[in-house]
N, C-alpha and C. Protein backbone atom coordinates (compact mmCIF):
# COMPACT_ATOMS: atom_id res chain seq x y z
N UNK A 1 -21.90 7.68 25.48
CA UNK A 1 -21.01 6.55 25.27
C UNK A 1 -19.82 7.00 24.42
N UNK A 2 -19.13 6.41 24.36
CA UNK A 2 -17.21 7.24 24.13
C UNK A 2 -17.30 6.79 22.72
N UNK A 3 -17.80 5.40 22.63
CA UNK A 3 -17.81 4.79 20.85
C UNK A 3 -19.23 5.44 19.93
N UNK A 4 -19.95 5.99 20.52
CA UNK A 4 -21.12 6.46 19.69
C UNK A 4 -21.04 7.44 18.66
N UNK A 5 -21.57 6.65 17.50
CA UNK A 5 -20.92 7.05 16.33
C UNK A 5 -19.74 7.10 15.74
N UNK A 6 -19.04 6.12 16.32
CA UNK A 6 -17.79 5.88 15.74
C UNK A 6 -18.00 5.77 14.32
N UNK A 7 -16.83 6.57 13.64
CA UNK A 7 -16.86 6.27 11.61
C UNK A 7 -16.19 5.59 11.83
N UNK A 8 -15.43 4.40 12.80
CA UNK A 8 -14.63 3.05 12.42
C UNK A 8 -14.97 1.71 12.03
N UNK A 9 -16.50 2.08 12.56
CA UNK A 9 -17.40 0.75 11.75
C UNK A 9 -17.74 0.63 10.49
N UNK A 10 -17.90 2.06 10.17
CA UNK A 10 -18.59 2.50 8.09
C UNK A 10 -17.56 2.05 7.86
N UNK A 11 -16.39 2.78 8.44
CA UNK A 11 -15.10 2.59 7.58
C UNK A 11 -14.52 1.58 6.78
N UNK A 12 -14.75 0.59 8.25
CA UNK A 12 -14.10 -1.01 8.13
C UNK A 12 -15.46 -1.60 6.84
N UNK A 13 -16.36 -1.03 7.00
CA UNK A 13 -17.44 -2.37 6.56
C UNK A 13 -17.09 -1.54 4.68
N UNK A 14 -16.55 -0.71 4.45
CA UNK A 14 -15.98 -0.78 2.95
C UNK A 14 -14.99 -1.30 2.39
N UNK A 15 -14.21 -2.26 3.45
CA UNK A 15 -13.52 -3.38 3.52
C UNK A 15 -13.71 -4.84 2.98
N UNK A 16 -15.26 -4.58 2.77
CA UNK A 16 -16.64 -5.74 2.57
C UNK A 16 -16.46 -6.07 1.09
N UNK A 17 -16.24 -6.77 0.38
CA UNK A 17 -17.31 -7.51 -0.60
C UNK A 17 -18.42 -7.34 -0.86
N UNK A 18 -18.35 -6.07 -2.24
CA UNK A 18 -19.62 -5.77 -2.67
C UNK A 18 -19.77 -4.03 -2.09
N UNK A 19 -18.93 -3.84 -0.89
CA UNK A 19 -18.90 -2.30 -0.63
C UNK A 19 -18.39 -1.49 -1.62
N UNK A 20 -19.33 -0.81 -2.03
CA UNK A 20 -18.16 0.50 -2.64
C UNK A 20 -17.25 1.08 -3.05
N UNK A 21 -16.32 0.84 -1.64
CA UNK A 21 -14.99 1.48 -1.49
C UNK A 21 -14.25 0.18 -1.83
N UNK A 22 -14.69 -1.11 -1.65
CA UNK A 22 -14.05 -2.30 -1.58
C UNK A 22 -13.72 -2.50 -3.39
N UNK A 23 -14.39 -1.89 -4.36
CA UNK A 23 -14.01 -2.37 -5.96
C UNK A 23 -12.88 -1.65 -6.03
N UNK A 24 -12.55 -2.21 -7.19
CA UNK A 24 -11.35 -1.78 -7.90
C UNK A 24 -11.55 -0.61 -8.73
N UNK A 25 -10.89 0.24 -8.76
CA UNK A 25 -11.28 1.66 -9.49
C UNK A 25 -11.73 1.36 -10.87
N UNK A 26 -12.71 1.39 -11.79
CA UNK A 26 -12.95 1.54 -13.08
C UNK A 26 -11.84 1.78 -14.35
N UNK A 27 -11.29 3.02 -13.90
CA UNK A 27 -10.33 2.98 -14.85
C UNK A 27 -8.94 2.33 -14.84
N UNK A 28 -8.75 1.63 -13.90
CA UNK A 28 -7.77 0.73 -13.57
C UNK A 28 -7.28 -0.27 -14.57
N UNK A 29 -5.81 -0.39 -15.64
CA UNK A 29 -5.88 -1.59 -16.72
C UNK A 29 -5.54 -2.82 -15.81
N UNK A 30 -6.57 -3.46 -15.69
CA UNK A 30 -6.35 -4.86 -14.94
C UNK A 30 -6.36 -5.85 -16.54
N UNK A 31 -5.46 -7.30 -16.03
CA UNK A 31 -5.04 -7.59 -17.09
C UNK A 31 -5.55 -9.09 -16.57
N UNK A 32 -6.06 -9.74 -17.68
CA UNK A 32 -6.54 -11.46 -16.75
C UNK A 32 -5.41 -12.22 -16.54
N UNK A 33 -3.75 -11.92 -16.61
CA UNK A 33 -3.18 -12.20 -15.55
C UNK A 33 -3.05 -11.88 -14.52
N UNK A 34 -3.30 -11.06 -14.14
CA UNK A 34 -3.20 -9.90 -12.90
C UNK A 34 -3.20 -10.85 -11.87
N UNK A 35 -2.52 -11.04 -11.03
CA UNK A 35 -3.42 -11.69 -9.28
C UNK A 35 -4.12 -10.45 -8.66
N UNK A 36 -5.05 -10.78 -8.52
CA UNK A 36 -5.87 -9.97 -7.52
C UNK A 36 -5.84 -10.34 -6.38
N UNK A 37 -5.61 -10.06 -4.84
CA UNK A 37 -6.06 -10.32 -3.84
C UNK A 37 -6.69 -9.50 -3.16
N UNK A 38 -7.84 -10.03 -2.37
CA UNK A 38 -8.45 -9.43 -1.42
C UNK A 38 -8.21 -9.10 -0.18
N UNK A 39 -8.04 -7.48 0.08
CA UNK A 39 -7.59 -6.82 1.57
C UNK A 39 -9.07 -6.85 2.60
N UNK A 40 -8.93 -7.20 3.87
CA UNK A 40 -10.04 -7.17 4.41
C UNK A 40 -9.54 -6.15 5.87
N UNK A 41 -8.58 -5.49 5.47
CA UNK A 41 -8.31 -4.59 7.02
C UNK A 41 -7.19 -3.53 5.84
N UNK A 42 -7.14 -2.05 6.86
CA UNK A 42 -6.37 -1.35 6.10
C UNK A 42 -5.20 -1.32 5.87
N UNK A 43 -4.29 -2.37 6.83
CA UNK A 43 -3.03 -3.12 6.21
C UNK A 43 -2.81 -4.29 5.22
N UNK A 44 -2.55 -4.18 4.41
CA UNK A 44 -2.53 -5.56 3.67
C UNK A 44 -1.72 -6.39 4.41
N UNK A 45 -0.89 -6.66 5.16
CA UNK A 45 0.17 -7.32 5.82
C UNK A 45 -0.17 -7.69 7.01
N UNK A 46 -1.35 -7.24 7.34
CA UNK A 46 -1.56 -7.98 9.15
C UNK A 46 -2.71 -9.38 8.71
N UNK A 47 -1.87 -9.96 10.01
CA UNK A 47 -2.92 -11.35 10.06
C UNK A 47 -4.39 -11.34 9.80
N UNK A 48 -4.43 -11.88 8.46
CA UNK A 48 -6.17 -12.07 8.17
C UNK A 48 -6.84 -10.99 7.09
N UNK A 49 -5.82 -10.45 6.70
CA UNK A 49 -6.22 -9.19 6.15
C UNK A 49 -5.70 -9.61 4.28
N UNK A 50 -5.19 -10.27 4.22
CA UNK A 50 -4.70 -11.23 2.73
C UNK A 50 -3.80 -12.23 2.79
N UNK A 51 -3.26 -12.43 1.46
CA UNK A 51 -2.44 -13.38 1.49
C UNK A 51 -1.16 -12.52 0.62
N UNK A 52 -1.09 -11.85 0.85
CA UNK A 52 -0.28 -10.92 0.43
C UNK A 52 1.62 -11.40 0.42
N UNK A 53 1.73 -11.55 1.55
CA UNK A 53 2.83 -12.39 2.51
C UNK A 53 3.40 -13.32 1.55
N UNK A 54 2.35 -14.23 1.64
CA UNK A 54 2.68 -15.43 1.13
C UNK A 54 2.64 -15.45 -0.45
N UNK A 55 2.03 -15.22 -1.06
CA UNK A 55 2.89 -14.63 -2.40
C UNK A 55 3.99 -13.72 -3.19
N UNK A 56 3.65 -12.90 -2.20
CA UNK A 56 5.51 -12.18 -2.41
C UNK A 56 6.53 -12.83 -2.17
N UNK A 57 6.50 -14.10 -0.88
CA UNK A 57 7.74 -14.33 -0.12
C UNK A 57 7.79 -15.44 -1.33
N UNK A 58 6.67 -16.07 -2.04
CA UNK A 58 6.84 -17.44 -2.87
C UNK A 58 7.26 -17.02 -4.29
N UNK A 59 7.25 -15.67 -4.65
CA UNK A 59 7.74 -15.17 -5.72
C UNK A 59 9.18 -15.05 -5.52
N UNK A 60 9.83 -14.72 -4.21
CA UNK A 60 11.25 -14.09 -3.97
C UNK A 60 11.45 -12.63 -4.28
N UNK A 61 10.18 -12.15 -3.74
CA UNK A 61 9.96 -10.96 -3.88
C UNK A 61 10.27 -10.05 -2.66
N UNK A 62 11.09 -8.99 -2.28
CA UNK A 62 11.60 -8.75 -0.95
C UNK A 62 11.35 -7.35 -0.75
N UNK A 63 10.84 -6.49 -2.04
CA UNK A 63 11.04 -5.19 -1.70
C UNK A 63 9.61 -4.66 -2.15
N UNK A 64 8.49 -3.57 -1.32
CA UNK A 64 7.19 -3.24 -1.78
C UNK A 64 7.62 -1.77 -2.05
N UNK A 65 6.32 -1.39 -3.00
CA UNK A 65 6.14 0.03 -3.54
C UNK A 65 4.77 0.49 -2.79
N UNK A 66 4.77 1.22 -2.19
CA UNK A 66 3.06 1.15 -1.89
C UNK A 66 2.75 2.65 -2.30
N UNK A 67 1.46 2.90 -3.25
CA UNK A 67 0.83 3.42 -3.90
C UNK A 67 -0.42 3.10 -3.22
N UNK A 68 -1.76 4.50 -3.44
CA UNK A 68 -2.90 4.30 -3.34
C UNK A 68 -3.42 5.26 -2.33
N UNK A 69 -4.28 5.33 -1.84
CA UNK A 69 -5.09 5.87 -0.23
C UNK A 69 -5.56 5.56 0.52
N UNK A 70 -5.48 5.49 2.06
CA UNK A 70 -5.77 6.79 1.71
C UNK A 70 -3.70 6.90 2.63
N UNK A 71 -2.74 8.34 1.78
CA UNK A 71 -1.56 8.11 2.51
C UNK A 71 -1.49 7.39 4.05
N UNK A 72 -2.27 8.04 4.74
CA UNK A 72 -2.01 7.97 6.13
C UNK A 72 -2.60 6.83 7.07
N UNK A 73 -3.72 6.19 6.50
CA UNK A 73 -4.69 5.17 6.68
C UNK A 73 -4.00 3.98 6.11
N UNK A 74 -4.39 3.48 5.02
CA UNK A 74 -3.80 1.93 4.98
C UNK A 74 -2.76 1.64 3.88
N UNK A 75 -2.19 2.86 3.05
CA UNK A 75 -0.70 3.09 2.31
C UNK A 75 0.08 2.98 3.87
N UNK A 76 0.02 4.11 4.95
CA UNK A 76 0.83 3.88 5.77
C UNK A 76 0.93 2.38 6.76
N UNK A 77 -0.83 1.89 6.83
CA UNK A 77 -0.43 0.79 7.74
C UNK A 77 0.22 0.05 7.05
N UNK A 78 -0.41 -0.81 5.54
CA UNK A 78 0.38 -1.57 4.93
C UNK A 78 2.03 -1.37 4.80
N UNK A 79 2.88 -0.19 4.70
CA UNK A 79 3.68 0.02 4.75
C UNK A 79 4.86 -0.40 6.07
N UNK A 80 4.14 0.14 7.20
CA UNK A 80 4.84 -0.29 8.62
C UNK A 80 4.38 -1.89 8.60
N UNK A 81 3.99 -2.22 8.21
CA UNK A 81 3.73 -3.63 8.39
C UNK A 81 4.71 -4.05 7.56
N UNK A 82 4.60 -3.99 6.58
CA UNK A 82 5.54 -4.75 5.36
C UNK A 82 7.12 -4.40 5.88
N UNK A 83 7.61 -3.27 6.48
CA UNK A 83 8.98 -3.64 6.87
C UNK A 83 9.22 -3.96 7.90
N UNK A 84 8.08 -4.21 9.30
CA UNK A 84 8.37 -5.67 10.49
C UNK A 84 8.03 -6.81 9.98
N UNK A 85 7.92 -6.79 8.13
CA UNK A 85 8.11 -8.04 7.74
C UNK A 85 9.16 -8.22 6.71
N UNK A 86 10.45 -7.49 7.62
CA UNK A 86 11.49 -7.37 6.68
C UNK A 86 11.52 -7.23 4.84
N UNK A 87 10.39 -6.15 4.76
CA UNK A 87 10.82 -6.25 3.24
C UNK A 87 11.11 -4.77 2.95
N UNK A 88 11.69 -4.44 2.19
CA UNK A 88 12.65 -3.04 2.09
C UNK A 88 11.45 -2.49 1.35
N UNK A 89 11.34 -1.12 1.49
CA UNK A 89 10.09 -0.26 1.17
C UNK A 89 10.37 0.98 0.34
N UNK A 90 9.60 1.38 -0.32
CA UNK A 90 9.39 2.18 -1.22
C UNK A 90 8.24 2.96 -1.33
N UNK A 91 8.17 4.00 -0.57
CA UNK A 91 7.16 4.80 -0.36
C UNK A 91 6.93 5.73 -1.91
N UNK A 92 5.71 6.04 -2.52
CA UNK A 92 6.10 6.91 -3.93
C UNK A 92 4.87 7.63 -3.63
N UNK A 93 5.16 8.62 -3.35
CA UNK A 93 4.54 10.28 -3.11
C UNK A 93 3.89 10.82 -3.47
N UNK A 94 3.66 10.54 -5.43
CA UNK A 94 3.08 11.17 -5.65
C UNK A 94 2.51 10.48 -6.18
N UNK A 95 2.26 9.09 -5.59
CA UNK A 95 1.17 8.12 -6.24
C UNK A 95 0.47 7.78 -4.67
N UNK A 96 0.15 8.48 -3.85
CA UNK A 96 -0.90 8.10 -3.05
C UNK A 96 -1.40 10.11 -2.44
N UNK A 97 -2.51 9.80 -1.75
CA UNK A 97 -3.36 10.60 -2.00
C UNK A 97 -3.96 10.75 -0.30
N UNK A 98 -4.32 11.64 0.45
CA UNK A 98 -4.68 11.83 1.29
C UNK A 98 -5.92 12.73 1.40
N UNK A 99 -6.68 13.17 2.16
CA UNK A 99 -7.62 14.06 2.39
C UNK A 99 -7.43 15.66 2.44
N UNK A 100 -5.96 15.67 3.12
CA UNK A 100 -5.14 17.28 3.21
C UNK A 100 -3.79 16.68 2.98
N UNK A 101 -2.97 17.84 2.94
CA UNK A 101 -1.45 18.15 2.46
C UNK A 101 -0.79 17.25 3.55
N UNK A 102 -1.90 18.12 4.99
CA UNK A 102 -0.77 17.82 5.95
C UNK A 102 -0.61 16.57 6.34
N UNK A 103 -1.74 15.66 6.52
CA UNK A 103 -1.89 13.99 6.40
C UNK A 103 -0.88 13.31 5.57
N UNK A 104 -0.79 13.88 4.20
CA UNK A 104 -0.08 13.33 3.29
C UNK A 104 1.52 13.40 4.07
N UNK A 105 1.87 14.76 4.30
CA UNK A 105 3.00 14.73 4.38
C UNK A 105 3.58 14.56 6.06
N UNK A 106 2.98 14.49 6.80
CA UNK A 106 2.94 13.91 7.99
C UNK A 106 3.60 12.58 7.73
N UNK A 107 3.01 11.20 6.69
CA UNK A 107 2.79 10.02 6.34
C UNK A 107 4.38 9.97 5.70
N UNK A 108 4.57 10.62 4.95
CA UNK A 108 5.87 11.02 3.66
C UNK A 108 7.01 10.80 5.25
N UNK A 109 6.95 11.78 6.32
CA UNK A 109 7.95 12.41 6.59
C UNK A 109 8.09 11.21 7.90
N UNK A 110 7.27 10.05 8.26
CA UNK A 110 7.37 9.18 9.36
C UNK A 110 7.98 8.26 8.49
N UNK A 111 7.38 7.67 7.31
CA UNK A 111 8.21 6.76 6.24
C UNK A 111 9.72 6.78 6.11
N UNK A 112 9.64 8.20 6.07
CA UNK A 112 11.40 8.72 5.39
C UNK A 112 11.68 8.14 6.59
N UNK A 113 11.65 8.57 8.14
CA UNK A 113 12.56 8.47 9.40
C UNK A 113 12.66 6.87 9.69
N UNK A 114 11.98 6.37 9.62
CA UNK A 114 11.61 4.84 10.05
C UNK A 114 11.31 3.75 9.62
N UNK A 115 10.53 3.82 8.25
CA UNK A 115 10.14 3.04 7.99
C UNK A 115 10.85 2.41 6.55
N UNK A 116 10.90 3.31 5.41
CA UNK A 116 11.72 3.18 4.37
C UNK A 116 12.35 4.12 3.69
N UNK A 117 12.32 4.13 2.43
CA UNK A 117 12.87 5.31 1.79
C UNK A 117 11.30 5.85 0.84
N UNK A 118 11.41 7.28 0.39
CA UNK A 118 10.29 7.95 -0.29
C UNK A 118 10.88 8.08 -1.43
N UNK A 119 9.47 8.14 -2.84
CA UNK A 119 10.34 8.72 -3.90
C UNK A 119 9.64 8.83 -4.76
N UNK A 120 9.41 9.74 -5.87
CA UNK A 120 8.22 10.15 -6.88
C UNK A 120 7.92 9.08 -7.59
N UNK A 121 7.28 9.45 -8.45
CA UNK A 121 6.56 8.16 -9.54
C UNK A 121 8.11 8.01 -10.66
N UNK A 122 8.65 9.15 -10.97
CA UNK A 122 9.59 9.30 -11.40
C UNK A 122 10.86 8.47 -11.25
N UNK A 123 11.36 9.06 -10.26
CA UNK A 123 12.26 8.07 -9.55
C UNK A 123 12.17 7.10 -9.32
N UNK A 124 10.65 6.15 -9.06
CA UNK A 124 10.55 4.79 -8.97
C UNK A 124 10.66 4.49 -9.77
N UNK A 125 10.21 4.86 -11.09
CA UNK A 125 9.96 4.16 -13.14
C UNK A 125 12.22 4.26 -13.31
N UNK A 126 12.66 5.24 -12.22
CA UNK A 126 14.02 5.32 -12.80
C UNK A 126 14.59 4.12 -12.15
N UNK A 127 14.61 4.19 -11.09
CA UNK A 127 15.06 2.61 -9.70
C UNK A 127 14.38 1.20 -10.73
N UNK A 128 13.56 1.27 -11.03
CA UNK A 128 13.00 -0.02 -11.65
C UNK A 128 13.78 -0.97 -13.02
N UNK A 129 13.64 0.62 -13.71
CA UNK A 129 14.70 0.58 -15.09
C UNK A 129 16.01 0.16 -15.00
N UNK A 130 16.56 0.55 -13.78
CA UNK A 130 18.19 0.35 -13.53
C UNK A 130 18.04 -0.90 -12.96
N UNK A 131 17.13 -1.29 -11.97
CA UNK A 131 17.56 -2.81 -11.98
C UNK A 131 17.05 -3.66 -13.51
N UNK A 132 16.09 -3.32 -13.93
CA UNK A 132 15.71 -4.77 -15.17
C UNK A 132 16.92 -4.71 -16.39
N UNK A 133 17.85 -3.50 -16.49
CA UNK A 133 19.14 -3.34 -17.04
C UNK A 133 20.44 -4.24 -16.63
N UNK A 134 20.56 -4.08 -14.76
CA UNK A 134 21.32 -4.64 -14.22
C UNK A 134 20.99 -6.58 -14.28
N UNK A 135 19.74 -6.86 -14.44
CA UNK A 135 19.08 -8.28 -14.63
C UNK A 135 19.61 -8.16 -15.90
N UNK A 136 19.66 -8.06 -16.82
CA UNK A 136 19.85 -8.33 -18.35
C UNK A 136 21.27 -8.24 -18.76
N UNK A 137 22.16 -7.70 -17.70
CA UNK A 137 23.54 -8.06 -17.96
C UNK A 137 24.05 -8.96 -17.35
């Protein structure tokens, strides 16, 4: 059979509540303001998968950073999703993480062409700074 043993079922089911892969990292400073939402597919942005959408768009929030892993898996889906939902993107490089180099940078180098712009942890803490400067004047 062509699906036997598919790893797309383990995969998805750490998607779960209560899976594993589904907590939040330990050393993570989560703050009891924080919103948390729950992803149930490896895009955050496709139908059914959060509410992601709808709190950014109710904040007036237009532009994502996406951080995390795995690069090529659901940093990249969430990513192509989020700009056929018109929001300007910010890929940061050296805050997501892949299995090999070449995954990673495979992910880096489809972003750059199509999808948004790339840019270190660096450069994002610098882009961030220059706008909350430009807000304060």
């Amino acid at each position: 059979m062509f699906f036997e043993g598919d790893p797309r079922r383990a995969t998805l089911s750490e998607l779960t509540p209560g899976a594993h892969g589904f907590e939040l990292y330990a050393d993570l400073d989560v703050k009891p303001a924080d919103p948390i939402l729950i992803k149930r597919r490896y895009s955050a942005f496709i139908q059914g998968s959060s509410d992601i959408d709808r709190h950014l768009r109710d904040a007036g929030i237009d532009t994502v950073m996406i951080v995390g892993t795995l690069t090529n898996v659901c940093c990249e889906s969430s990513a192509r999703d989020a700009m056929m939902l018109n929001y300007r993107l910010l890929f940061v490089s050296d805050a997501n993480a892949a299995l090999s180099d070449a995954e990673h940078n495979a992910t880096l180098g489809t972003i750059l062409r199509v999808f948004g712009d790339v840019a270190t942890t660096d450069e994002a803490i610098a882009l961030l700074s220059d706008k909350s400067h430009e807000r304060a004047a």
